[in-house]
C-alpha atoms as a PDB file:
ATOM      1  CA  UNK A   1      -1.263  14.409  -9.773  1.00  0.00           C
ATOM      2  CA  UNK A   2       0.443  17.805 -11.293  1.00  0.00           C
ATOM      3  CA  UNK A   3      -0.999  18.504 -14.887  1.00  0.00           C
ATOM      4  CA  UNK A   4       1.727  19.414 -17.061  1.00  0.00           C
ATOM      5  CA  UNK A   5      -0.319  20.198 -20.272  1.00  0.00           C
ATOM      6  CA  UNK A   6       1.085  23.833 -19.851  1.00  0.00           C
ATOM      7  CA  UNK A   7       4.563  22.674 -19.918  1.00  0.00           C
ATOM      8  CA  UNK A   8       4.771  20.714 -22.907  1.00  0.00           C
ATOM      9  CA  UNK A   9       7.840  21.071 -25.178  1.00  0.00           C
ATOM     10  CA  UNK A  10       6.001  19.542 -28.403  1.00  0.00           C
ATOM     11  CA  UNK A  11       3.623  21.753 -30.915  1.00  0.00           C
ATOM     12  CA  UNK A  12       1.136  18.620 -31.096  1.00  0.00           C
ATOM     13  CA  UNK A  13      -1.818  19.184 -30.675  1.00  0.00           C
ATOM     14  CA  UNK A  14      -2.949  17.486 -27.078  1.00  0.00           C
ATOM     15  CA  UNK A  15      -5.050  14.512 -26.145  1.00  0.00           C
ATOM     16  CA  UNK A  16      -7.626  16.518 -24.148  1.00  0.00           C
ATOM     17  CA  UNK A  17      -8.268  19.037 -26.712  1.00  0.00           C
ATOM     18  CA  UNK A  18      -9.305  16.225 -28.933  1.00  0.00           C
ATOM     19  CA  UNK A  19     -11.004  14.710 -26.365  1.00  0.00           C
ATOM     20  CA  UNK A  20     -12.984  17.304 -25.600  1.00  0.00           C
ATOM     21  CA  UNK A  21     -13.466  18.185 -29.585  1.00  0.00           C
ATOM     22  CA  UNK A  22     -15.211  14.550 -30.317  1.00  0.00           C
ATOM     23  CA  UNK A  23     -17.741  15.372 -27.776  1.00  0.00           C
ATOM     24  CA  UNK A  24     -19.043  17.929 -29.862  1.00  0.00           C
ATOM     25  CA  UNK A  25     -18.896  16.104 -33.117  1.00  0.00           C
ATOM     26  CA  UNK A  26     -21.776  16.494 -35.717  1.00  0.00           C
ATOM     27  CA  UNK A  27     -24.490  13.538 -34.306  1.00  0.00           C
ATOM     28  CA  UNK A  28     -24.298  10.621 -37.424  1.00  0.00           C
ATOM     29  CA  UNK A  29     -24.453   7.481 -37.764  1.00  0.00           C
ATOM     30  CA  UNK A  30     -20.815   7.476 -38.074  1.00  0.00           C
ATOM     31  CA  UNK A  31     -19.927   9.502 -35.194  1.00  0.00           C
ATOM     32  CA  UNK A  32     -22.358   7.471 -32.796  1.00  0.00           C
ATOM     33  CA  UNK A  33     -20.760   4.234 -33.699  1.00  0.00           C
ATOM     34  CA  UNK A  34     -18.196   2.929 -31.021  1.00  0.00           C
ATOM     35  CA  UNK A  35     -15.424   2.968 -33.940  1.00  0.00           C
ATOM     36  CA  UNK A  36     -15.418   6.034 -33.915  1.00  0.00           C
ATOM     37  CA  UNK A  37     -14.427   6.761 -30.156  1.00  0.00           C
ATOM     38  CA  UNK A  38     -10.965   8.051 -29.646  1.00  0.00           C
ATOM     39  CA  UNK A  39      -9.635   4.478 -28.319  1.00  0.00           C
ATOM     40  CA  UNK A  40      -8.342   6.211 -24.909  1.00  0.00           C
ATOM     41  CA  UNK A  41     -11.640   7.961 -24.366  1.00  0.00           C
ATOM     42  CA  UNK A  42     -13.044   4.152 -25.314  1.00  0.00           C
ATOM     43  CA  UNK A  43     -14.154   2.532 -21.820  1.00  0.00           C
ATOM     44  CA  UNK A  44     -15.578  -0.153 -23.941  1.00  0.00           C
ATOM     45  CA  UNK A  45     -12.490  -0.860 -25.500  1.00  0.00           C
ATOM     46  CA  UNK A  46     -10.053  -0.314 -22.460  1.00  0.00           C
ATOM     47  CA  UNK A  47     -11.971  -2.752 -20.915  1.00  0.00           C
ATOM     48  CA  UNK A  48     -11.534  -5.586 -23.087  1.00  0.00           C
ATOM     49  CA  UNK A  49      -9.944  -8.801 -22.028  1.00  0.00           C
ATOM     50  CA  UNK A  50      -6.865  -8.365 -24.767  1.00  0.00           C
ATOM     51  CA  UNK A  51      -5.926  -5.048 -22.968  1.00  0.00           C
ATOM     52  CA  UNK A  52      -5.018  -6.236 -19.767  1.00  0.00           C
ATOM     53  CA  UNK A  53      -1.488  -5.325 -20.281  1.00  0.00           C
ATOM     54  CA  UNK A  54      -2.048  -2.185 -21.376  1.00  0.00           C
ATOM     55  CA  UNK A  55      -4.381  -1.803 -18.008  1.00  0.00           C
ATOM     56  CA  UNK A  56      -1.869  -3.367 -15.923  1.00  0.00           C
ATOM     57  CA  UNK A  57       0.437  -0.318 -16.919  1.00  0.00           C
ATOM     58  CA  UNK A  58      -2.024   1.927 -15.822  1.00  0.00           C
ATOM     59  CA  UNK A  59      -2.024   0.913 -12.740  1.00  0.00           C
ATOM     60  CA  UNK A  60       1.768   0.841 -12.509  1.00  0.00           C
ATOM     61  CA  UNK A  61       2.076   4.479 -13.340  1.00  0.00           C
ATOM     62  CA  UNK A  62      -1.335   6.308 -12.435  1.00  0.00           C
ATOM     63  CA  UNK A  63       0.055   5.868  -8.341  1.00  0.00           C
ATOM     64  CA  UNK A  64       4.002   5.711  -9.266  1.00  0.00           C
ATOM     65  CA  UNK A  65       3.712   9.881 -10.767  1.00  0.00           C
ATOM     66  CA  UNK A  66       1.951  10.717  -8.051  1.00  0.00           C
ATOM     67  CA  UNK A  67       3.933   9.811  -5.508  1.00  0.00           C
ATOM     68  CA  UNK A  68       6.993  11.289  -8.011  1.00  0.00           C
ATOM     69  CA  UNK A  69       5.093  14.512  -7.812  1.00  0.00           C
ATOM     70  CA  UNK A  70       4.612  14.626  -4.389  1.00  0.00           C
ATOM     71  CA  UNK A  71       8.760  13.778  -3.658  1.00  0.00           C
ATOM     72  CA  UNK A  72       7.432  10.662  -1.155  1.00  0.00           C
ATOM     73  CA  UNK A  73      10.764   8.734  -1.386  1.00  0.00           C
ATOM     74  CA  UNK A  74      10.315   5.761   1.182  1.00  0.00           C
ATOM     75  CA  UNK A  75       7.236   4.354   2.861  1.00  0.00           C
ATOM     76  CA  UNK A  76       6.132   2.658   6.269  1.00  0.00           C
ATOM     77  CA  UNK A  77       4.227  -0.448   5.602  1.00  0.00           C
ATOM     78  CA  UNK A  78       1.349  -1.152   7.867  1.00  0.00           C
ATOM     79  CA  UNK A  79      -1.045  -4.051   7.164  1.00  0.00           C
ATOM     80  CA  UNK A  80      -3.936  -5.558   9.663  1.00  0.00           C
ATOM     81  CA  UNK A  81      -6.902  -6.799   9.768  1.00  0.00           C
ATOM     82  CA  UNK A  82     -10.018  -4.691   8.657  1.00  0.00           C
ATOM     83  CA  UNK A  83     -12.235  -6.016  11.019  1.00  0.00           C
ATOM     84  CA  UNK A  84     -10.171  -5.114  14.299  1.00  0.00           C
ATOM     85  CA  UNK A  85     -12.008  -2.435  16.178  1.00  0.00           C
ATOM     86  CA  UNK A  86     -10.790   1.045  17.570  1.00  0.00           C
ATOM     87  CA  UNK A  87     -10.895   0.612  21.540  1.00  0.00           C
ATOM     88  CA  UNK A  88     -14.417   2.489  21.875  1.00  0.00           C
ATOM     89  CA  UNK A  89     -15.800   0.203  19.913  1.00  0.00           C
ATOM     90  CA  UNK A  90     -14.309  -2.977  21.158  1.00  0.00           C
ATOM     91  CA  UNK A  91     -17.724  -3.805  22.726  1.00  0.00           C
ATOM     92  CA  UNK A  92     -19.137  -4.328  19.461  1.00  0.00           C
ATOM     93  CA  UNK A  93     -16.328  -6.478  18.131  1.00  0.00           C
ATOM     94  CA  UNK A  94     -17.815 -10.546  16.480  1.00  0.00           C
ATOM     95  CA  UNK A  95     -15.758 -11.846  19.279  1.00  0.00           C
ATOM     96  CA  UNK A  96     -14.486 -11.711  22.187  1.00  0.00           C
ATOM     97  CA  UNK A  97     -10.726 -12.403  20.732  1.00  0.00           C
ATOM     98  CA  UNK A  98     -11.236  -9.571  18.353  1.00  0.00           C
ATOM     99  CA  UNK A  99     -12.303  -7.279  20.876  1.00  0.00           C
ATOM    100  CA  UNK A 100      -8.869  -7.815  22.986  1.00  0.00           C
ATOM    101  CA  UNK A 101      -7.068  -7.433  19.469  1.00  0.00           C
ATOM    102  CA  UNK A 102      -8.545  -3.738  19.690  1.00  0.00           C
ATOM    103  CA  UNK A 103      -5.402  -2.746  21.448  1.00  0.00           C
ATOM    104  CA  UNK A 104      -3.345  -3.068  18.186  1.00  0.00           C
ATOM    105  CA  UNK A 105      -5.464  -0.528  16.488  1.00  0.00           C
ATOM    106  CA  UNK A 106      -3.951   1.593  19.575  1.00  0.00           C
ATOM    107  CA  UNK A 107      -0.839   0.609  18.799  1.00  0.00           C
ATOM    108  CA  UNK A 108      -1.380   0.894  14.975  1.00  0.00           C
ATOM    109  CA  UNK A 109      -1.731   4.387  15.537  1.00  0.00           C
ATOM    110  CA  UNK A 110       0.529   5.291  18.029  1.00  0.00           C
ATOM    111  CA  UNK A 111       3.276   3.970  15.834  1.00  0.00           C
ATOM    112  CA  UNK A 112       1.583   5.629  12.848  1.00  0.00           C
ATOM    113  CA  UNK A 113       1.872   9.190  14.891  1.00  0.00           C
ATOM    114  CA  UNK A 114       5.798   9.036  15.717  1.00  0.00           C
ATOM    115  CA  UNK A 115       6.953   7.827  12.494  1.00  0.00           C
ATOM    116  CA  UNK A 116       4.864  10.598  10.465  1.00  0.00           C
ATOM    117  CA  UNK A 117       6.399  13.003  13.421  1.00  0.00           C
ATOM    118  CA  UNK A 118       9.905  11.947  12.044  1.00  0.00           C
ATOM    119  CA  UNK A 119       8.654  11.941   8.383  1.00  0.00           C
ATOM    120  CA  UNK A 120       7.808  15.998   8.681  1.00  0.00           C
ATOM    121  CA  UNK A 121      11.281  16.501   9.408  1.00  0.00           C
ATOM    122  CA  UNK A 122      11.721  15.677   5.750  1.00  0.00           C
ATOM    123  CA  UNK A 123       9.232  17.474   5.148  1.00  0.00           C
ATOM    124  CA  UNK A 124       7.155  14.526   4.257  1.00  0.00           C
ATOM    125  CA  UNK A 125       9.778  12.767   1.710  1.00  0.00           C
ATOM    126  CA  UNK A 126      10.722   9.541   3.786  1.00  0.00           C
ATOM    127  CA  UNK A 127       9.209   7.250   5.618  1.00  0.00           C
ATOM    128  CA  UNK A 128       5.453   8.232   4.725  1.00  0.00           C
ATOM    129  CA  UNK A 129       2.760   6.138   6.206  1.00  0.00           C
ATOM    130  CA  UNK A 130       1.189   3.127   3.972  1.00  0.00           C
ATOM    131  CA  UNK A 131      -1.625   1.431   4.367  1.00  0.00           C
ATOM    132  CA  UNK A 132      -4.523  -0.594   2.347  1.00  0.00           C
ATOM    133  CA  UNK A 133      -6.858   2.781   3.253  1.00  0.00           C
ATOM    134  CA  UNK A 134      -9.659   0.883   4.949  1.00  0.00           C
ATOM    135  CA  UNK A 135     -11.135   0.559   8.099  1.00  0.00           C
ATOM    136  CA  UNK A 136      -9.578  -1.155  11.133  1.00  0.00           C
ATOM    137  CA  UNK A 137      -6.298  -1.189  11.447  1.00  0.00           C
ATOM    138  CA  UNK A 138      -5.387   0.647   8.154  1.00  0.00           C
ATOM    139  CA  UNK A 139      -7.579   3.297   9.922  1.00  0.00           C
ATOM    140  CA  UNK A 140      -5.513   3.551  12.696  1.00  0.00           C
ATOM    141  CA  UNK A 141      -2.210   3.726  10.443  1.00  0.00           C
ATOM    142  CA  UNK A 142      -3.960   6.851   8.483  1.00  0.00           C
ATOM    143  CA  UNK A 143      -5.556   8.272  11.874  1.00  0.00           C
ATOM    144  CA  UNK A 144      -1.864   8.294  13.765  1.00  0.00           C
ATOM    145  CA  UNK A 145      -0.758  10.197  10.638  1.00  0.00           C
ATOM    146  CA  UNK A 146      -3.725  12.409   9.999  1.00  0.00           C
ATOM    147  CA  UNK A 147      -3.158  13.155  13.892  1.00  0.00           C
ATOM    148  CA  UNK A 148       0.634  14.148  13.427  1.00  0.00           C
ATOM    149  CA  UNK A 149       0.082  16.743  10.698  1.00  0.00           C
ATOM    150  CA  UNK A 150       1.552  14.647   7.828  1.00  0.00           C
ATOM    151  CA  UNK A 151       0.066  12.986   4.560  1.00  0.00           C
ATOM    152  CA  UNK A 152      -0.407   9.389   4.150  1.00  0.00           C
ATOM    153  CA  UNK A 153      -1.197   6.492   1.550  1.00  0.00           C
ATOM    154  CA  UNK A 154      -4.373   4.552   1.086  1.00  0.00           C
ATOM    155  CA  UNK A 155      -3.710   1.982  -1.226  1.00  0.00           C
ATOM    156  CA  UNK A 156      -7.275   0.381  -1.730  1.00  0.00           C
ATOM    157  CA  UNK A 157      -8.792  -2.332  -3.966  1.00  0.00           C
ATOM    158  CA  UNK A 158     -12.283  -3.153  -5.523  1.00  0.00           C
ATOM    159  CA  UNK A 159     -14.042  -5.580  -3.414  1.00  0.00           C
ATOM    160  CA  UNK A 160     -17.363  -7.301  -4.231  1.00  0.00           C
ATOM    161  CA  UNK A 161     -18.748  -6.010  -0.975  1.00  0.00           C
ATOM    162  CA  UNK A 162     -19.171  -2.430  -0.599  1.00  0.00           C
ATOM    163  CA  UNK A 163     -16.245  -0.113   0.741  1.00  0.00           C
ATOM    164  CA  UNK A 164     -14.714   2.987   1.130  1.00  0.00           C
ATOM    165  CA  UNK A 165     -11.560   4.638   1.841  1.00  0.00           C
ATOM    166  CA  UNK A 166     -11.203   5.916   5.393  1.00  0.00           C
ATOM    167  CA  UNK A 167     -11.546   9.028   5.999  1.00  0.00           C
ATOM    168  CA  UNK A 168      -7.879  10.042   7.166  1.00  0.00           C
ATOM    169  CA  UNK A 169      -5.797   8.752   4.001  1.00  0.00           C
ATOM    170  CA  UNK A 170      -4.827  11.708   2.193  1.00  0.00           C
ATOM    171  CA  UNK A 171      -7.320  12.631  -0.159  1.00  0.00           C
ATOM    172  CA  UNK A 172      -4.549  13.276  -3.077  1.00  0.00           C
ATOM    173  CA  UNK A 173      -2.430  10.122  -2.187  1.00  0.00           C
ATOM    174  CA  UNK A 174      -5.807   7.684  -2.360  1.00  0.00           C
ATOM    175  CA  UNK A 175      -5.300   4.921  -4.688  1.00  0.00           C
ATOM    176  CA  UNK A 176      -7.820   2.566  -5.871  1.00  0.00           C
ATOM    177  CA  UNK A 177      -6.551  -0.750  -7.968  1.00  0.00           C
ATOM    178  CA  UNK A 178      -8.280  -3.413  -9.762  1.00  0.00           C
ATOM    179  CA  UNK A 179      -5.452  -5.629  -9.838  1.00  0.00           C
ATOM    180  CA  UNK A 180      -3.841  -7.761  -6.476  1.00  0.00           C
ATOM    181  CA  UNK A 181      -0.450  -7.753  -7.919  1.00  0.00           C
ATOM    182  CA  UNK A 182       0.284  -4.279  -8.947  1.00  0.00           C
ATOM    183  CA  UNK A 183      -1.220  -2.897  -5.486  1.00  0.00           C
ATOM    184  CA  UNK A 184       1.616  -5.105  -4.087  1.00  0.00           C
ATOM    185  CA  UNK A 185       4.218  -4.183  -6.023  1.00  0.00           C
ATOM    186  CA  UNK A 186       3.202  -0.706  -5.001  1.00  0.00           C
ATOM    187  CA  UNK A 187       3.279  -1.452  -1.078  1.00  0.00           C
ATOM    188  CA  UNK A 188       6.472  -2.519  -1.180  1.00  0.00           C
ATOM    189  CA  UNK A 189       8.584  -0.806  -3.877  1.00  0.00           C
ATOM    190  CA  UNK A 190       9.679   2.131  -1.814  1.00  0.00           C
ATOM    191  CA  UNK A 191       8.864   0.062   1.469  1.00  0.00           C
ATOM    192  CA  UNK A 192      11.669   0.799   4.528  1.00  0.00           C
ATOM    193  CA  UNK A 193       9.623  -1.144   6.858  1.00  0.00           C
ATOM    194  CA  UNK A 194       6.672  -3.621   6.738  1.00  0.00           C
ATOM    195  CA  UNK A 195       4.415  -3.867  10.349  1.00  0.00           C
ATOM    196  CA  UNK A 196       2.044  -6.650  10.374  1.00  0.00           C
ATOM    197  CA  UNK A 197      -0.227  -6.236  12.804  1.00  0.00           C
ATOM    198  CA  UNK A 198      -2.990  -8.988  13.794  1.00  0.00           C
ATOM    199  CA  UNK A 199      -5.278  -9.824  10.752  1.00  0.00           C
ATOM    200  CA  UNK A 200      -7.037 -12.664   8.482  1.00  0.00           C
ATOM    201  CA  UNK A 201      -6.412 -13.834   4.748  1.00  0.00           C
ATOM    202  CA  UNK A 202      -5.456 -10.462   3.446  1.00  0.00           C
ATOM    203  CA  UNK A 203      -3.107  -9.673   5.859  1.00  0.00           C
ATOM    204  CA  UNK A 204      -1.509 -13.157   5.905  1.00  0.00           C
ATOM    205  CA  UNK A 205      -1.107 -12.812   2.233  1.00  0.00           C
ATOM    206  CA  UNK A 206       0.773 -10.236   2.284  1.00  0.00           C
ATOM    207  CA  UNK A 207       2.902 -11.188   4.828  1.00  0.00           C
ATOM    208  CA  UNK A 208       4.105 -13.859   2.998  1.00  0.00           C
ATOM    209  CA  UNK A 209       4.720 -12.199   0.015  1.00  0.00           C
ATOM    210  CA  UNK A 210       6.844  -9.659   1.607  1.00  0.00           C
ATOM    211  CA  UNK A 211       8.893 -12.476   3.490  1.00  0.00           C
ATOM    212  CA  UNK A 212       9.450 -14.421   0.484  1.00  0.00           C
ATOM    213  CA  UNK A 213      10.426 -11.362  -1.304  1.00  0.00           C
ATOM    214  CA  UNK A 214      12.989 -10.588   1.443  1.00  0.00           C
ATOM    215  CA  UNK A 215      13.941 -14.365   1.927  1.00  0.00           C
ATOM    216  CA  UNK A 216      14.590 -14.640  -1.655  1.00  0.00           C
ATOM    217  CA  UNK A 217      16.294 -12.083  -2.189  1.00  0.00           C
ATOM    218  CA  UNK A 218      14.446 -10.109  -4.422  1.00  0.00           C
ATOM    219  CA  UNK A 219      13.550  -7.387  -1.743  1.00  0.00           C
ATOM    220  CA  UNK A 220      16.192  -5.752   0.523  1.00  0.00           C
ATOM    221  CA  UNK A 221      15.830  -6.610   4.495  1.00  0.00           C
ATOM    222  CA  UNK A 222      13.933  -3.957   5.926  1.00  0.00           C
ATOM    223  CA  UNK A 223      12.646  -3.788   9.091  1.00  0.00           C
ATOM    224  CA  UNK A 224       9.431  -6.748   9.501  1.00  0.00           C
ATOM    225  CA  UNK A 225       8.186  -6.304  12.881  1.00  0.00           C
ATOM    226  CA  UNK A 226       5.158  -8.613  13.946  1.00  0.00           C
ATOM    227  CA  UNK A 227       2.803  -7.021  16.302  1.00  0.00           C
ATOM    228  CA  UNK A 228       1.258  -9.484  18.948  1.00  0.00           C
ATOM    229  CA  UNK A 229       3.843 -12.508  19.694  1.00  0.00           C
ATOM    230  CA  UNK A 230       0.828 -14.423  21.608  1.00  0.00           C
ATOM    231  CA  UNK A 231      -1.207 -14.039  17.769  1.00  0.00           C
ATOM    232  CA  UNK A 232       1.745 -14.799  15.468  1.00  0.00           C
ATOM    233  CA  UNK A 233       2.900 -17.880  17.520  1.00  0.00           C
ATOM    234  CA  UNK A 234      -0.885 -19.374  18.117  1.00  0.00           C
ATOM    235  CA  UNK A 235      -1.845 -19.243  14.300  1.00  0.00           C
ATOM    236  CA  UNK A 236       1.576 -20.361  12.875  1.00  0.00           C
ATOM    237  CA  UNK A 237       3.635 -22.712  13.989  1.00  0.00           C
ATOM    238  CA  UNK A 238       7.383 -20.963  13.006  1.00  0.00           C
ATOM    239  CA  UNK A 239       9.642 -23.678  14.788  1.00  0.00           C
ATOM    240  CA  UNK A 240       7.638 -26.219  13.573  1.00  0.00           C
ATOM    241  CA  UNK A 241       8.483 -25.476   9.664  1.00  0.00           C
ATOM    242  CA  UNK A 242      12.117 -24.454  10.762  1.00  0.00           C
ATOM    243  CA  UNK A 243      12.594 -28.477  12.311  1.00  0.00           C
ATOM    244  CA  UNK A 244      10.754 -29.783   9.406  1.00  0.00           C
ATOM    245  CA  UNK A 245      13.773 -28.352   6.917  1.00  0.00           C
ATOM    246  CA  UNK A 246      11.031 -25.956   4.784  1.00  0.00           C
ATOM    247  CA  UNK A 247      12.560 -22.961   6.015  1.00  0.00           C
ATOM    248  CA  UNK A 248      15.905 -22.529   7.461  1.00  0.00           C
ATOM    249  CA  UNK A 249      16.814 -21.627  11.025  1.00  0.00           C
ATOM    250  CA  UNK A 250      18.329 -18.484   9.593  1.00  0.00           C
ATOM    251  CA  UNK A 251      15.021 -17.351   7.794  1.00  0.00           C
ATOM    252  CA  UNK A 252      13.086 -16.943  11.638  1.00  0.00           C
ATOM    253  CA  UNK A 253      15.155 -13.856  11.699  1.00  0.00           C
ATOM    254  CA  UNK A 254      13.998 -12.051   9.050  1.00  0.00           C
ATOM    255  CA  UNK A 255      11.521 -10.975  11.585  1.00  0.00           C
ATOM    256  CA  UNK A 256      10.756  -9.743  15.281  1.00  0.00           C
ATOM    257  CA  UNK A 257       7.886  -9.631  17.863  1.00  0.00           C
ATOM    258  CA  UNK A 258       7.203  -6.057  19.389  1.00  0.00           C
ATOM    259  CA  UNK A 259       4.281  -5.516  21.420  1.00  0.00           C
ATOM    260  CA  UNK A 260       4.028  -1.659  21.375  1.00  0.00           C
ATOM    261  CA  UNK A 261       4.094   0.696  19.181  1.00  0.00           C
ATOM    262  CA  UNK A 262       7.685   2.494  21.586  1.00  0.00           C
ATOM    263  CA  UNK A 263       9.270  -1.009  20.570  1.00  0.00           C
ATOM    264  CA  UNK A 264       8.545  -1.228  16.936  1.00  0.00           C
ATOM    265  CA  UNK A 265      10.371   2.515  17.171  1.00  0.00           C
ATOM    266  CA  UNK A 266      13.340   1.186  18.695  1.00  0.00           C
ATOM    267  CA  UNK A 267      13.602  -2.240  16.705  1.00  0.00           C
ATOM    268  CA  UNK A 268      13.349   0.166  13.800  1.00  0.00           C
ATOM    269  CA  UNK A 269      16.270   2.257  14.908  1.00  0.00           C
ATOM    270  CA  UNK A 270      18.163  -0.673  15.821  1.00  0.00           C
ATOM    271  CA  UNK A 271      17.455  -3.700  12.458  1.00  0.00           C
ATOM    272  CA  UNK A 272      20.849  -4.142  10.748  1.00  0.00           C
ATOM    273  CA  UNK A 273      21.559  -2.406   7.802  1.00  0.00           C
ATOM    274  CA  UNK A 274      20.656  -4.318   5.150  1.00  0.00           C
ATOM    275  CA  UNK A 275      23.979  -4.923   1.661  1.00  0.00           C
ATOM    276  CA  UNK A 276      23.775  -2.448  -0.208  1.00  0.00           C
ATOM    277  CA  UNK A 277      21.466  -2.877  -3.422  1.00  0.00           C
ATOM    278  CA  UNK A 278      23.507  -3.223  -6.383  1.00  0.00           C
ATOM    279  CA  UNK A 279      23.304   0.048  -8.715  1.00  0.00           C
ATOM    280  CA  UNK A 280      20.410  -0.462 -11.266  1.00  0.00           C
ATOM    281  CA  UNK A 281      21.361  -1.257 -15.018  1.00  0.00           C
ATOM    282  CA  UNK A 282      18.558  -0.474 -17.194  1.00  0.00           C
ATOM    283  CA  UNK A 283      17.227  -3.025 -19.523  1.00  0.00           C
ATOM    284  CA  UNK A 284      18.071  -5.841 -16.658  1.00  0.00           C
END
């Protein structure tokens, strides 16, 4: 993120300066109590259950001027399961079903690769690779990119279990969230297509939250391509909620199979243009 302490307009003095300044306070009683921390230096205090909000914030805007600073304008959604090996290592996959599932981390970052291709022609503005910067097939989605010459978005979260970013998410444009919600929000605010790709609980949360979003109407249709009909159609049951009257008929549209990452291209270029979003009034 830029630092635009240089370019302030204001004669205040700044928050670092201070910052910095308290460090080197006379040692007292006084100055080693926690009171006396500068409350945005105050871990202790940040931390406290009463400033979630103020936390929540933080992780709105920490990602949101970055990706300002950087001009990114639109995104390419890719989520998938963690646990689905590249192709060299589909001998060492749990199971035998994951290890076939190792050609979607192909595809992951075949499809990864053209779109960032296309991307660089706008000089990295639109369509910029997203995924949740782990391993698997958020790997591949950062690899195809890293392999392509263009940036892309790792948008991870604190787990109990150890992790780590992968190592192909752009170093600058690696995110790390405590909070479920705001991550989402982030995926898909400047989302122009969502890929779901093969995966477990994470992925299939997200999925849904994007396709209510979209069903709802409180996300513009965008492209939401489903890698791997033979997955999709063995783990849910689509017609089956569609005769049951808990979805509509209409609503099993809001999506389409592809198998490879040349047809995701092509359903891309080809979804129908969703209205046109109605021109933001503030305060609303």
């Amino acid at each position: 993120m830029n630092d635009d302490s240089d370019s302030r307009t204001h004669m205040l003095r700044h928050s670092q300066e201070d910052a910095v300044a308290v460090e080197h306070a006379i040692d007292s009683p006084q100055t080693r109590s926690s009171s006396y921390r500068l409350a945005f230096t105050d871990l202790d205090f940040l931390t406290r259950e009463e400033l979630r909000p103020v936390r929540l914030q933080l992780e709105l805007l920490k990602p949101e001027m970055a990706l300002e600073a950087r001009g990114i304008n639109s995104t390419i959604v890719l989520f998938g399961g963690a646990r689905i090996p590249a192709p060299a290592m589909a001998h060492a996959a749990r199971t035998p079903r994951l290890a076939e599932l190792s050609a979607y981390y192909e595809q992951a970052r075949r499809f990864a690769r053209i779109m960032t291709e296309r991307s660089l022609e706008t000089y990295g503005r639109e369509n910029v690779i997203v995924t949740g910067g782990g391993p698997g097939v958020m790997e591949a989605g950062n690899l195809g990119a890293h392999e392509a010459g263009g940036h892309s978005i790792g948008f991870n979260i604190v787990l109990p279990h150890e992790q780590a970013p992968n190592t192909y998410v752009t170093p600058d444009l690696c995110f790390n969230f405590h909070y479920f919600a705001i991550r989402k929000m982030h995926f898909l605010m400047r989302a122009r297509a969502v890929c779901i790709f093969p995966g477990g609980f994470g992925t299939l949360d997200e999925m849904f939250e994007a396709l209510t979003l979209i069903q709802t109407g409180r996300m513009a249709r965008v492209p939401f391509l489903l890698f791997g009909r033979a997955f999709w159609e063995e783990i849910i049951n689509w017609q089956a909620l569609a005769a049951a009257g808990t979805i509509s008929e209409e609503d099993l549209s809001l999506f389409r199979y592809v198998e490879t990452a040349e047809e995701a291209v092509a359903a891309f270029d080809t979804w129908p243009e969703a209205p046109e979003r109605r021109e933001h009034i503030p305060g609303r």
